[in-house]
N, C-alpha and C. Protein backbone atom coordinates (compact mmCIF):
# COMPACT_ATOMS: atom_id res chain seq x y z
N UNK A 1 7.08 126.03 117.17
CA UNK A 1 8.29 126.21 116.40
C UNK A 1 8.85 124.85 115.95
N UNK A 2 8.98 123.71 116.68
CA UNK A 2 9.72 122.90 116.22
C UNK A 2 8.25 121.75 115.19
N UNK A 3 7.18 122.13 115.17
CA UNK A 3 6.37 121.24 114.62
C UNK A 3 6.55 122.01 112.92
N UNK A 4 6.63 123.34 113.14
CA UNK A 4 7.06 124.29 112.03
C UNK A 4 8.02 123.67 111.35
N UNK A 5 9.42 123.75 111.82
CA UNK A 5 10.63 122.70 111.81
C UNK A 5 10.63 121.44 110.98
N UNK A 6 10.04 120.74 111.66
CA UNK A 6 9.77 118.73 111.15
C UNK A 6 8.94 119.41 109.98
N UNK A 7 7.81 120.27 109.74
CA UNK A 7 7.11 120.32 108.19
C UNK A 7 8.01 120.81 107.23
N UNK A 8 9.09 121.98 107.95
CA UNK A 8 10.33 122.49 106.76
C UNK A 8 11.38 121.21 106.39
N UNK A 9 11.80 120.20 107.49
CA UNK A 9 12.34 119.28 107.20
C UNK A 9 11.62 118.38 105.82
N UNK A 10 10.28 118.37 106.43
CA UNK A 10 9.81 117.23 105.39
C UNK A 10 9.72 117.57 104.03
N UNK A 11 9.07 118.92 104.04
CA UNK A 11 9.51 119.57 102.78
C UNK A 11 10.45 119.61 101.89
N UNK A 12 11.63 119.87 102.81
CA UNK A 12 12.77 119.56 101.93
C UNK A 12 13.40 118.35 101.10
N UNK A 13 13.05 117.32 102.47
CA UNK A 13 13.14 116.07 102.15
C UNK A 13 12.47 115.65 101.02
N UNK A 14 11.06 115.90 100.71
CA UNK A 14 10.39 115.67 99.47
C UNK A 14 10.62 116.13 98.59
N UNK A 15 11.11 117.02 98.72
CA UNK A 15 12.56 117.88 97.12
C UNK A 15 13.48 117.35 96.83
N UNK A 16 14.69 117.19 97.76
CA UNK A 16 15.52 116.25 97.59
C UNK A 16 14.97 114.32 96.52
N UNK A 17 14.28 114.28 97.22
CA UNK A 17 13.49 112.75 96.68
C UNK A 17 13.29 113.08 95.51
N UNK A 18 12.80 114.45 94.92
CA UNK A 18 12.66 114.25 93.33
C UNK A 18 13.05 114.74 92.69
N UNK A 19 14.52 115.60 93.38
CA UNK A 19 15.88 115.34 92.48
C UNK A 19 16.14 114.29 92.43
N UNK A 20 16.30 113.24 93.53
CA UNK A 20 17.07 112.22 92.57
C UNK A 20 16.37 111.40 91.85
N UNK A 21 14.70 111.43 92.19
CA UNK A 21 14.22 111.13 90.67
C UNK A 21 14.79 111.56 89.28
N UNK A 22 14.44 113.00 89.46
CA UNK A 22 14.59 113.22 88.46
C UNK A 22 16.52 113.23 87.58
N UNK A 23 17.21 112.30 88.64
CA UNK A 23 18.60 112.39 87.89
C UNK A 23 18.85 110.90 87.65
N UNK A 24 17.42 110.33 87.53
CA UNK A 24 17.25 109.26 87.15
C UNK A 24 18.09 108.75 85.49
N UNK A 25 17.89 110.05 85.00
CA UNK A 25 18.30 109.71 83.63
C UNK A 25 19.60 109.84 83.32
N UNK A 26 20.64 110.18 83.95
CA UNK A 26 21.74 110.19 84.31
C UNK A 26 22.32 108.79 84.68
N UNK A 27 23.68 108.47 83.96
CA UNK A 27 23.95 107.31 84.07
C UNK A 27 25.24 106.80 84.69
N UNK A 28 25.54 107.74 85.00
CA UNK A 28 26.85 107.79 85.56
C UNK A 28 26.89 108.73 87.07
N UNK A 29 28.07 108.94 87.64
CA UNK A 29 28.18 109.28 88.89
C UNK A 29 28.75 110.91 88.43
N UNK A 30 27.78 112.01 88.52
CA UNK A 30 28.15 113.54 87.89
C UNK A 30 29.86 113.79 88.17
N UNK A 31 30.28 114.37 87.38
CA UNK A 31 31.92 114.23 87.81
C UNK A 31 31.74 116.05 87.58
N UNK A 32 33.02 116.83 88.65
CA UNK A 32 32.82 117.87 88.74
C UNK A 32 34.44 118.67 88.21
N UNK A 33 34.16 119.84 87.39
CA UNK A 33 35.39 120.11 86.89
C UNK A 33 35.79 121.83 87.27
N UNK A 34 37.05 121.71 88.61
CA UNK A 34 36.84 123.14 89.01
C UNK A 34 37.36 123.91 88.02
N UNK A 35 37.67 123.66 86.63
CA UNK A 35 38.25 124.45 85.87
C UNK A 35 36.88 125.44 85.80
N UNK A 36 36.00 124.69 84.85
CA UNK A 36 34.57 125.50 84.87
C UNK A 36 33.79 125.53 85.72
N UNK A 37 33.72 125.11 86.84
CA UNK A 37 33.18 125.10 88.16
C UNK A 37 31.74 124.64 87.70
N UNK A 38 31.55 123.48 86.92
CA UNK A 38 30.58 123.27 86.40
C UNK A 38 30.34 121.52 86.76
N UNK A 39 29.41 121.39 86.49
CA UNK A 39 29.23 119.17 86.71
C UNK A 39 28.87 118.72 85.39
N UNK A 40 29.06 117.39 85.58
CA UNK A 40 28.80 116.51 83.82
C UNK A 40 28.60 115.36 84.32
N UNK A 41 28.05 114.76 83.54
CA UNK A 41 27.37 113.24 83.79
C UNK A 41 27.08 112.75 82.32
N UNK A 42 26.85 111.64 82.06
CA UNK A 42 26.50 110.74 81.09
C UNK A 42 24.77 110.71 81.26
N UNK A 43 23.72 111.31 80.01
CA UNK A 43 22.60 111.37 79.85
C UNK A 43 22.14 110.36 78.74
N UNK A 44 21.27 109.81 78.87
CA UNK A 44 20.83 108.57 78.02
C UNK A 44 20.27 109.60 76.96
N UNK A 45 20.06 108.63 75.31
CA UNK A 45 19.46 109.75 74.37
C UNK A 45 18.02 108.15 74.11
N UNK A 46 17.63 107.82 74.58
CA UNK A 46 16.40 107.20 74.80
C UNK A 46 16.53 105.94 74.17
N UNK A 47 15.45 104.87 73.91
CA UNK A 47 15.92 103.87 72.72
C UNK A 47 16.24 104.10 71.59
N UNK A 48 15.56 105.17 70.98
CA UNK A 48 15.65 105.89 69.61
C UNK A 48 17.11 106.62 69.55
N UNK A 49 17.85 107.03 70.61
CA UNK A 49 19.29 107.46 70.43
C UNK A 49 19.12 109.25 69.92
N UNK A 50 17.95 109.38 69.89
CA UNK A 50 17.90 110.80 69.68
C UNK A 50 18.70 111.90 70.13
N UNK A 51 18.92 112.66 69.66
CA UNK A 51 19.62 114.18 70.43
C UNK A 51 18.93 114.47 71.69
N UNK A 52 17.75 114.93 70.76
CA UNK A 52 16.59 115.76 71.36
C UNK A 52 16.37 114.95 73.06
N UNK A 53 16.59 113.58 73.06
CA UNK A 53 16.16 113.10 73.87
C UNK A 53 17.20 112.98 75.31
N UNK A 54 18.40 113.12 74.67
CA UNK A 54 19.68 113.51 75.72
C UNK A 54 19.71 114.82 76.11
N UNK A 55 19.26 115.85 75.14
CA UNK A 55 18.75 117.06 75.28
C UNK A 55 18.17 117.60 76.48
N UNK A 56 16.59 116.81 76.62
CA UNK A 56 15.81 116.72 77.63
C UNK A 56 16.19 116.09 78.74
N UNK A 57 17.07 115.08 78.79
CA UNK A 57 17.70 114.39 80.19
C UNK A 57 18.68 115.25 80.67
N UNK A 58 19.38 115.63 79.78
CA UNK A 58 20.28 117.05 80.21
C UNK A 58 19.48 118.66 81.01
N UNK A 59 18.30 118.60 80.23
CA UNK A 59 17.94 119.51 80.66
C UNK A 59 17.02 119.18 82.51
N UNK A 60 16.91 118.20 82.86
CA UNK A 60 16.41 117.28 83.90
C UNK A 60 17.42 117.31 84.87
N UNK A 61 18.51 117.74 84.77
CA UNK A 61 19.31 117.62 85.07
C UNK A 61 19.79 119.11 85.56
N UNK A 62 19.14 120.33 85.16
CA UNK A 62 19.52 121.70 85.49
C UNK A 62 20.24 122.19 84.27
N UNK A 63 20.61 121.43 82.91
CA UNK A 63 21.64 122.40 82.39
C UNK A 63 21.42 121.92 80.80
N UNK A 64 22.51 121.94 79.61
CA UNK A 64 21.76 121.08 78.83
C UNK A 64 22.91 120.31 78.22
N UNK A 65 22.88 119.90 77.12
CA UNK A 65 24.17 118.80 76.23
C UNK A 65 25.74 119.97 76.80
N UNK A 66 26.37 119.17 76.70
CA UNK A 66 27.67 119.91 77.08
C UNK A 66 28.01 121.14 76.20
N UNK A 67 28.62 122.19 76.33
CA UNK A 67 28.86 123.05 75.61
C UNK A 67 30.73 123.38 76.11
N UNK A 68 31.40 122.93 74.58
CA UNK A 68 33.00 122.43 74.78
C UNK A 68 33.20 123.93 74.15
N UNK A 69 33.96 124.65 75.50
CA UNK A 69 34.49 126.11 75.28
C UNK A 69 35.61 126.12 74.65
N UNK A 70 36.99 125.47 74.92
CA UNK A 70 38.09 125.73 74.77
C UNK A 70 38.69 124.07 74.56
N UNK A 71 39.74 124.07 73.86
CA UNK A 71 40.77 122.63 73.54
C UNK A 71 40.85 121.97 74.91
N UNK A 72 40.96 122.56 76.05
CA UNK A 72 41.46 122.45 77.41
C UNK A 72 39.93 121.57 77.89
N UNK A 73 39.01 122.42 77.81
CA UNK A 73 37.69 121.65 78.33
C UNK A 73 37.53 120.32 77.52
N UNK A 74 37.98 120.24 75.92
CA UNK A 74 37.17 119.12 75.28
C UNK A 74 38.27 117.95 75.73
N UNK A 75 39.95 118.60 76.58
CA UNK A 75 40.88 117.30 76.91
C UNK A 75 40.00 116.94 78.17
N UNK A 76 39.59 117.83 78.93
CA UNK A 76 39.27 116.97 80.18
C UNK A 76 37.82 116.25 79.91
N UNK A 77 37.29 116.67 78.93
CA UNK A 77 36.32 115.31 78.70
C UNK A 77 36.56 114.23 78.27
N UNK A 78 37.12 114.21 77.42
CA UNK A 78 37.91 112.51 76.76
C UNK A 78 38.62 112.07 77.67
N UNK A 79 39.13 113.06 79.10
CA UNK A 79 40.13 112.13 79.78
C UNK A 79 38.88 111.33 80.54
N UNK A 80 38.00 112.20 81.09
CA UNK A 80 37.29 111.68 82.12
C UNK A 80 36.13 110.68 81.76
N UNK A 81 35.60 110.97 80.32
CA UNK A 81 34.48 110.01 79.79
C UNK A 81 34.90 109.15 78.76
N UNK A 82 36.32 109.10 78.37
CA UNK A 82 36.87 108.32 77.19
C UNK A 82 37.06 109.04 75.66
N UNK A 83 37.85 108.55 75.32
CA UNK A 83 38.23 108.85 73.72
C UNK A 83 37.94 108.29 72.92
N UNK A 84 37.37 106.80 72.85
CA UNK A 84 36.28 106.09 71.85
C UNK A 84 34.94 106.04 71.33
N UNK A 85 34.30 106.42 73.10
CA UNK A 85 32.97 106.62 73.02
C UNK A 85 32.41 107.51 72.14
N UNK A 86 31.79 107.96 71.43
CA UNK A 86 30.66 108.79 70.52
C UNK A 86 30.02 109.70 71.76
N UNK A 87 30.04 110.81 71.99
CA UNK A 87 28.62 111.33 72.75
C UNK A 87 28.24 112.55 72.11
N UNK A 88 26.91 112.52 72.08
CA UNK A 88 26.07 113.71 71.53
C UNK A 88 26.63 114.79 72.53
N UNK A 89 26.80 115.94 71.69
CA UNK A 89 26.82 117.69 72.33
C UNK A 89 26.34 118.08 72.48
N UNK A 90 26.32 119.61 72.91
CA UNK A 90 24.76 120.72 72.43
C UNK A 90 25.17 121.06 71.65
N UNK A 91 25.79 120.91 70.31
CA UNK A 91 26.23 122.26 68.95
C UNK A 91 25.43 120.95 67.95
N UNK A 92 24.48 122.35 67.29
CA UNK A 92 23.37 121.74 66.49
C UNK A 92 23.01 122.89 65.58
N UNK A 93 22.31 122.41 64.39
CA UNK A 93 21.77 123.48 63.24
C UNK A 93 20.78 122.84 63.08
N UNK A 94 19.70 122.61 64.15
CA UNK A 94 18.60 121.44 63.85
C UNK A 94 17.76 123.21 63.78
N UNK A 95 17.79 124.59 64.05
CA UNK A 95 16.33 125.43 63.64
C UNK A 95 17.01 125.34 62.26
N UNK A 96 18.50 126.30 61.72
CA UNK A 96 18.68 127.03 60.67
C UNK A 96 20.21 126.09 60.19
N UNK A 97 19.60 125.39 59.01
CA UNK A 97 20.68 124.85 58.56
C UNK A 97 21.62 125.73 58.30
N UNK A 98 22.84 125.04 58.72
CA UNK A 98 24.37 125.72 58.84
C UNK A 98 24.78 126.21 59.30
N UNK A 99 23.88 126.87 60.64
CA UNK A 99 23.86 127.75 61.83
C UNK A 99 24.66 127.46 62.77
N UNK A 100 25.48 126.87 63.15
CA UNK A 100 25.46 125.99 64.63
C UNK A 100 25.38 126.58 65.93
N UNK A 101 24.98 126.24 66.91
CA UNK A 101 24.28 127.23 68.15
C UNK A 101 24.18 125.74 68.81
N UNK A 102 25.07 126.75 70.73
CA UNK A 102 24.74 125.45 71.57
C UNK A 102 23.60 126.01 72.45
N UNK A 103 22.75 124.56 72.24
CA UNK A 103 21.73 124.43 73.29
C UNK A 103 21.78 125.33 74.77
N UNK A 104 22.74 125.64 74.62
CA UNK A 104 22.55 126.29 76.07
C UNK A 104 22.63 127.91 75.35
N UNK A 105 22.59 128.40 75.01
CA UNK A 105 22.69 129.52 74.57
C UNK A 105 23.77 130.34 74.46
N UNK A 106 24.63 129.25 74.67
CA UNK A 106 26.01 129.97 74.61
C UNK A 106 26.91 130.53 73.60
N UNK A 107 27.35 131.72 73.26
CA UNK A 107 27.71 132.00 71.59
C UNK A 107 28.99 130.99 71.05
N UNK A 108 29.03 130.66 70.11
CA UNK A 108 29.22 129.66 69.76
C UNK A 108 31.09 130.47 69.22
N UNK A 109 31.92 129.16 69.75
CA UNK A 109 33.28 130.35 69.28
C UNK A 109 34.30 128.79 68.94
N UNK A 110 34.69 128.24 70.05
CA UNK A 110 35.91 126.87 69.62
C UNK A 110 34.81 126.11 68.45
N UNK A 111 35.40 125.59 67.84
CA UNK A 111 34.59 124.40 67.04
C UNK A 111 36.29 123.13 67.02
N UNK A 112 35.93 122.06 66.69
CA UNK A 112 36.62 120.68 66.93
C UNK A 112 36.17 119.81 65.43
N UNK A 113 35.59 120.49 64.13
CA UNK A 113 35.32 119.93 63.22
C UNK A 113 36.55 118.68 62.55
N UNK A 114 36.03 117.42 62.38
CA UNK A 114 36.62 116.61 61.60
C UNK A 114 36.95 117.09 60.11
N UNK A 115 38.06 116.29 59.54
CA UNK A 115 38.29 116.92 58.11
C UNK A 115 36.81 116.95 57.65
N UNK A 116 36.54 117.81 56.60
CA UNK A 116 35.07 117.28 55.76
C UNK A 116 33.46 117.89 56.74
N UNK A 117 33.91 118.22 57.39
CA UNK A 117 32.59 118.34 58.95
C UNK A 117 32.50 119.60 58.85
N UNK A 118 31.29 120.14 59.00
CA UNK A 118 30.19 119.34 59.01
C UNK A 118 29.88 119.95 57.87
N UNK A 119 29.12 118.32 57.00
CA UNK A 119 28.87 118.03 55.73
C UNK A 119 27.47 118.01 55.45
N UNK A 120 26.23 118.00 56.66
CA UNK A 120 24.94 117.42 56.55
C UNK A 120 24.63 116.55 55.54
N UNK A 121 25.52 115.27 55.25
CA UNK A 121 24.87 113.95 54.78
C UNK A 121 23.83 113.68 54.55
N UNK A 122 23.23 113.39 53.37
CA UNK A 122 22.38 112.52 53.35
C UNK A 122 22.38 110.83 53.20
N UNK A 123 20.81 110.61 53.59
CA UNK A 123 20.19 110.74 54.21
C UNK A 123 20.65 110.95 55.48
N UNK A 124 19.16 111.39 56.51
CA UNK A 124 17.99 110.94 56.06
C UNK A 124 17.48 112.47 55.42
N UNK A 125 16.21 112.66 55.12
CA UNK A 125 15.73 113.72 53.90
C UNK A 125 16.39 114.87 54.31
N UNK A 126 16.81 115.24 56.35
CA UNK A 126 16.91 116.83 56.29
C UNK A 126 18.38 117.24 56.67
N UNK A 127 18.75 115.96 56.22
CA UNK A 127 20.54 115.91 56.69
C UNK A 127 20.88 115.96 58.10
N UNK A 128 22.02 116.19 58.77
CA UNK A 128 22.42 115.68 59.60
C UNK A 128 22.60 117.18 60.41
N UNK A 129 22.10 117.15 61.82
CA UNK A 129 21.52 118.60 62.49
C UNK A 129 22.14 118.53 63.69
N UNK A 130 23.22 117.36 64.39
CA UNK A 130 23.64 117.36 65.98
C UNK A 130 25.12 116.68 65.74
N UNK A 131 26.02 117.77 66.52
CA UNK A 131 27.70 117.67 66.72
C UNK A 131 27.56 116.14 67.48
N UNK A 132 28.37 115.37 66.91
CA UNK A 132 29.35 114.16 68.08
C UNK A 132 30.49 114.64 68.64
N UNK A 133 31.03 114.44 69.83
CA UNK A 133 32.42 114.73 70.10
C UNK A 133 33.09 113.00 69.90
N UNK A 134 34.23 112.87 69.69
CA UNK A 134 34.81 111.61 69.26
C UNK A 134 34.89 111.07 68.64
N UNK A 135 34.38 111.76 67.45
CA UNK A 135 33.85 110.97 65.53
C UNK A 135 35.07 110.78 65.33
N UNK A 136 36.30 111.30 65.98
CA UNK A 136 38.09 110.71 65.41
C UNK A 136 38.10 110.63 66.73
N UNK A 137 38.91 109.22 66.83
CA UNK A 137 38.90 109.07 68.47
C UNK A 137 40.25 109.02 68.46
N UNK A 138 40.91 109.60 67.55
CA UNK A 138 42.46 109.97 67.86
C UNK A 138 42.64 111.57 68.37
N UNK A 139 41.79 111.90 67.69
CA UNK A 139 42.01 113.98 67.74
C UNK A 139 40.42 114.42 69.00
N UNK A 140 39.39 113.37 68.93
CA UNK A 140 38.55 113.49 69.39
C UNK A 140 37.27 114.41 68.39
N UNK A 141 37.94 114.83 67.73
CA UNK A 141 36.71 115.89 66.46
C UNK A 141 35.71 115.60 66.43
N UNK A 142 34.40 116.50 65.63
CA UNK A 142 33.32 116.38 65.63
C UNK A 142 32.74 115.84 64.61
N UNK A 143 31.91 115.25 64.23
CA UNK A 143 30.58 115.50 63.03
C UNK A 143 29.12 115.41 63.66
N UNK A 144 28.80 116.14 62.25
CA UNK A 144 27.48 116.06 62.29
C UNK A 144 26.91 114.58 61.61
N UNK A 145 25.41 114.35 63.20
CA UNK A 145 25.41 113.54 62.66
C UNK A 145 23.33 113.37 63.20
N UNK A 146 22.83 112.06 62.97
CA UNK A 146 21.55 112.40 62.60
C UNK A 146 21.27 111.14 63.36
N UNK A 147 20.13 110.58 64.54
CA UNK A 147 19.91 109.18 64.57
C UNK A 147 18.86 108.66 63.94
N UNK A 148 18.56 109.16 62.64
CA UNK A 148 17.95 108.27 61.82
C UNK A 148 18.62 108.17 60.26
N UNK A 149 19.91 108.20 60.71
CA UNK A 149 20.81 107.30 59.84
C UNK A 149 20.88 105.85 59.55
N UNK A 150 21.30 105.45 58.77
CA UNK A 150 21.57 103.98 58.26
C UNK A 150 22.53 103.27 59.44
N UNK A 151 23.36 104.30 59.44
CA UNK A 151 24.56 103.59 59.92
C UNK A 151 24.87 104.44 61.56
N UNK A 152 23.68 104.63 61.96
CA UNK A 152 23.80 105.04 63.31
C UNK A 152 23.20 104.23 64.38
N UNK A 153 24.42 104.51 65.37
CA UNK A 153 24.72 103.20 66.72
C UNK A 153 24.20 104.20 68.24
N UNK A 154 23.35 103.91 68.64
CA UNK A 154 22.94 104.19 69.95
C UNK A 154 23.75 105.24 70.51
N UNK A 155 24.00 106.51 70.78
CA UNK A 155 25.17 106.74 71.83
C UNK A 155 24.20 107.72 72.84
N UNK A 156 25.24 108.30 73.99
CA UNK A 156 24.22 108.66 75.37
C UNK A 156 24.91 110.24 75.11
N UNK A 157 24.58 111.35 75.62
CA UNK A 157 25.01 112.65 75.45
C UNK A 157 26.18 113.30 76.76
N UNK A 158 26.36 113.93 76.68
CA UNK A 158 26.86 114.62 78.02
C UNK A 158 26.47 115.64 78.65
N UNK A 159 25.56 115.80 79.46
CA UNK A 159 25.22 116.81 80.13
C UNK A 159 26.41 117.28 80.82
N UNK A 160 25.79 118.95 80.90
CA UNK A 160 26.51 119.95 81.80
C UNK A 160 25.41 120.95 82.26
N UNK A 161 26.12 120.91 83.94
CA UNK A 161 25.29 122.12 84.44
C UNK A 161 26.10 122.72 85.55
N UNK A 162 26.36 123.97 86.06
CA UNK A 162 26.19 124.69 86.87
C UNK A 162 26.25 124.60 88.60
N UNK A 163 26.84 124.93 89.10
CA UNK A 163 25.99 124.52 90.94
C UNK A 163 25.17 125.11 91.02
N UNK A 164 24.09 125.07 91.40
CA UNK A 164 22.95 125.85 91.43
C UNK A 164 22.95 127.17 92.72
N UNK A 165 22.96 128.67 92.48
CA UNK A 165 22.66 129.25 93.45
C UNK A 165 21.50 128.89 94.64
N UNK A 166 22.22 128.61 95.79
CA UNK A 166 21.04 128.21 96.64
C UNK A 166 19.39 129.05 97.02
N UNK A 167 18.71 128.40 96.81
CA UNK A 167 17.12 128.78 96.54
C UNK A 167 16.78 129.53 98.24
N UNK A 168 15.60 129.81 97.99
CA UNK A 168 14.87 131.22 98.94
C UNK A 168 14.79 129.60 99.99
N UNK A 169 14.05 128.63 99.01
CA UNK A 169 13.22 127.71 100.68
C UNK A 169 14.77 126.84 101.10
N UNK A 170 16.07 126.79 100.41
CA UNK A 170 17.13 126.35 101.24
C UNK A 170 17.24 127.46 102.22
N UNK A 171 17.44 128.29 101.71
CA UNK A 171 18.35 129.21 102.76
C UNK A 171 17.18 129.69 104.10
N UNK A 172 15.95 129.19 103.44
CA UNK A 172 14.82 129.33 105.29
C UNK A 172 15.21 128.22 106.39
N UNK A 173 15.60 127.16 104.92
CA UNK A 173 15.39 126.01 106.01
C UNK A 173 17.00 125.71 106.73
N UNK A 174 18.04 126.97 106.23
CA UNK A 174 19.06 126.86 106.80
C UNK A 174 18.71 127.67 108.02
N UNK A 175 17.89 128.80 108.10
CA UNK A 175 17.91 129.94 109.00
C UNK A 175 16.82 129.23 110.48
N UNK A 176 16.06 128.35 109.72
CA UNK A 176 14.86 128.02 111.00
C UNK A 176 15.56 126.91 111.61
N UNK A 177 16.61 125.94 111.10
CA UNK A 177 17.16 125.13 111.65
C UNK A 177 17.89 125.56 112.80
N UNK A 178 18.67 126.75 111.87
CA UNK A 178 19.95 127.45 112.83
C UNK A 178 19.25 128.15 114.31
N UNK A 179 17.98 128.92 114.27
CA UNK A 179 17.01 129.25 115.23
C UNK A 179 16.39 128.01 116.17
N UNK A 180 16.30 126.82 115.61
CA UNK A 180 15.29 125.84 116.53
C UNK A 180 16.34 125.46 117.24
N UNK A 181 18.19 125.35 116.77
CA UNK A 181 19.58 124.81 117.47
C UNK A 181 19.63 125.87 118.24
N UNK A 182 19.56 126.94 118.29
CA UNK A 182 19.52 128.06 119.08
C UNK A 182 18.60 128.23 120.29
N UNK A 183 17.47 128.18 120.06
CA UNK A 183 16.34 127.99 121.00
C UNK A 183 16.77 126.75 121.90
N UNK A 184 16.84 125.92 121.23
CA UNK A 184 16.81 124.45 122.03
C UNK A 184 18.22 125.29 123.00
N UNK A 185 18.98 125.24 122.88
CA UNK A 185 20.43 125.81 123.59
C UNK A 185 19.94 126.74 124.99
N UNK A 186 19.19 127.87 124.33
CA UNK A 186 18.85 128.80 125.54
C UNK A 186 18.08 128.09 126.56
N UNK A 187 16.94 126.85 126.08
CA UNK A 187 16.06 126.48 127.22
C UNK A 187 17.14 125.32 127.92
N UNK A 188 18.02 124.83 127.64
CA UNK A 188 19.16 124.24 128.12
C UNK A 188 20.02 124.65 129.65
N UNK A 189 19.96 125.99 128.94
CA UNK A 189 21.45 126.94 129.72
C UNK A 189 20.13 127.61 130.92
């Protein structure tokens, strides 16, 4: 039983290790908001500054680009990540121009559009397909915007995700722990 034990320990342990690999791409310390009972962190969008690529660090992360429900959610992001910064969203029309749909699949209802927004600019040839939050860093509003623009500057995205319902091999390795503290007790007494 307890050699059983130390292999469920190690197991776990080697999970743990590549979560935090994998929250490698995360750049900040996840900040947690019990309004939505949800977490957020700062996701890099690669050297290229891509969406797609904050996208995927978001999604590395359990969840994907932030998805801003209500006026109330988009204040506590500017309070907590700033009101100057630029960060990529999930609200995008990168399948069906003019569509907008967040990455997470969530139906799409508040919008935060800047006067004029969204305009899909050209260039570059297929116009501009991914929301910014902070394009007015007075009101915080959105545009659409593209990183293979002329006049586009690096920015990092915001992931959001979820607490995760705890998994089948946590909750063994809560139950064989709680049994080996148990055992050990009876050969004690």
């Amino acid at each position: 039983m307890q050699r059983l034990l130390n292999t469920l320990i190690r197991h776990v342990a080697g999970g743990m290790t590549l979560l935090l690999l994998s929250v490698s791409s995360a750049s900040a310390v996840p900040i947690f908001n019990p309004t939505t009972s949800h977490w957020y962190d700062i996701v890099s969008s690669g050297a290229n500054g891509a969406w797609d690529n904050a996208e995927a660090n978001a999604i590395l992360l359990g969840g994907h680009l932030v998805t801003i429900n209500d006026a109330a959610e988009e204040a506590w992001l500017r309070a907590n990540f700033g009101t100057s910064t630029r960060y990529w969203i999930g609200f995008n029309d990168a399948a069906t121009e003019g569509t907008f749909v967040w990455s997470s699949g969530e139906t799409p209802g508040f919008t935060h559009w800047n006067s004029g927004e969204p305009n899909n600019a050209m260039p570059p040839p297929r116009g501009e397909d991914y929301a910014v939050l902070n394009w007015n860093t007075s009101t915080g509003a959105w545009n659409d915007w593209d990183h293979n623009r002329s006049d586009f500057s690096n920015i990092s995205g915001i992931a959001e995700w979820s607490v995760p319902a705890p998994t089948t091999l946590s909750l063994l390795a809560v139950g064989l722990a709680g049994l080996g503290f148990a055992r050990r007790r009876r050969v004690r007494t």
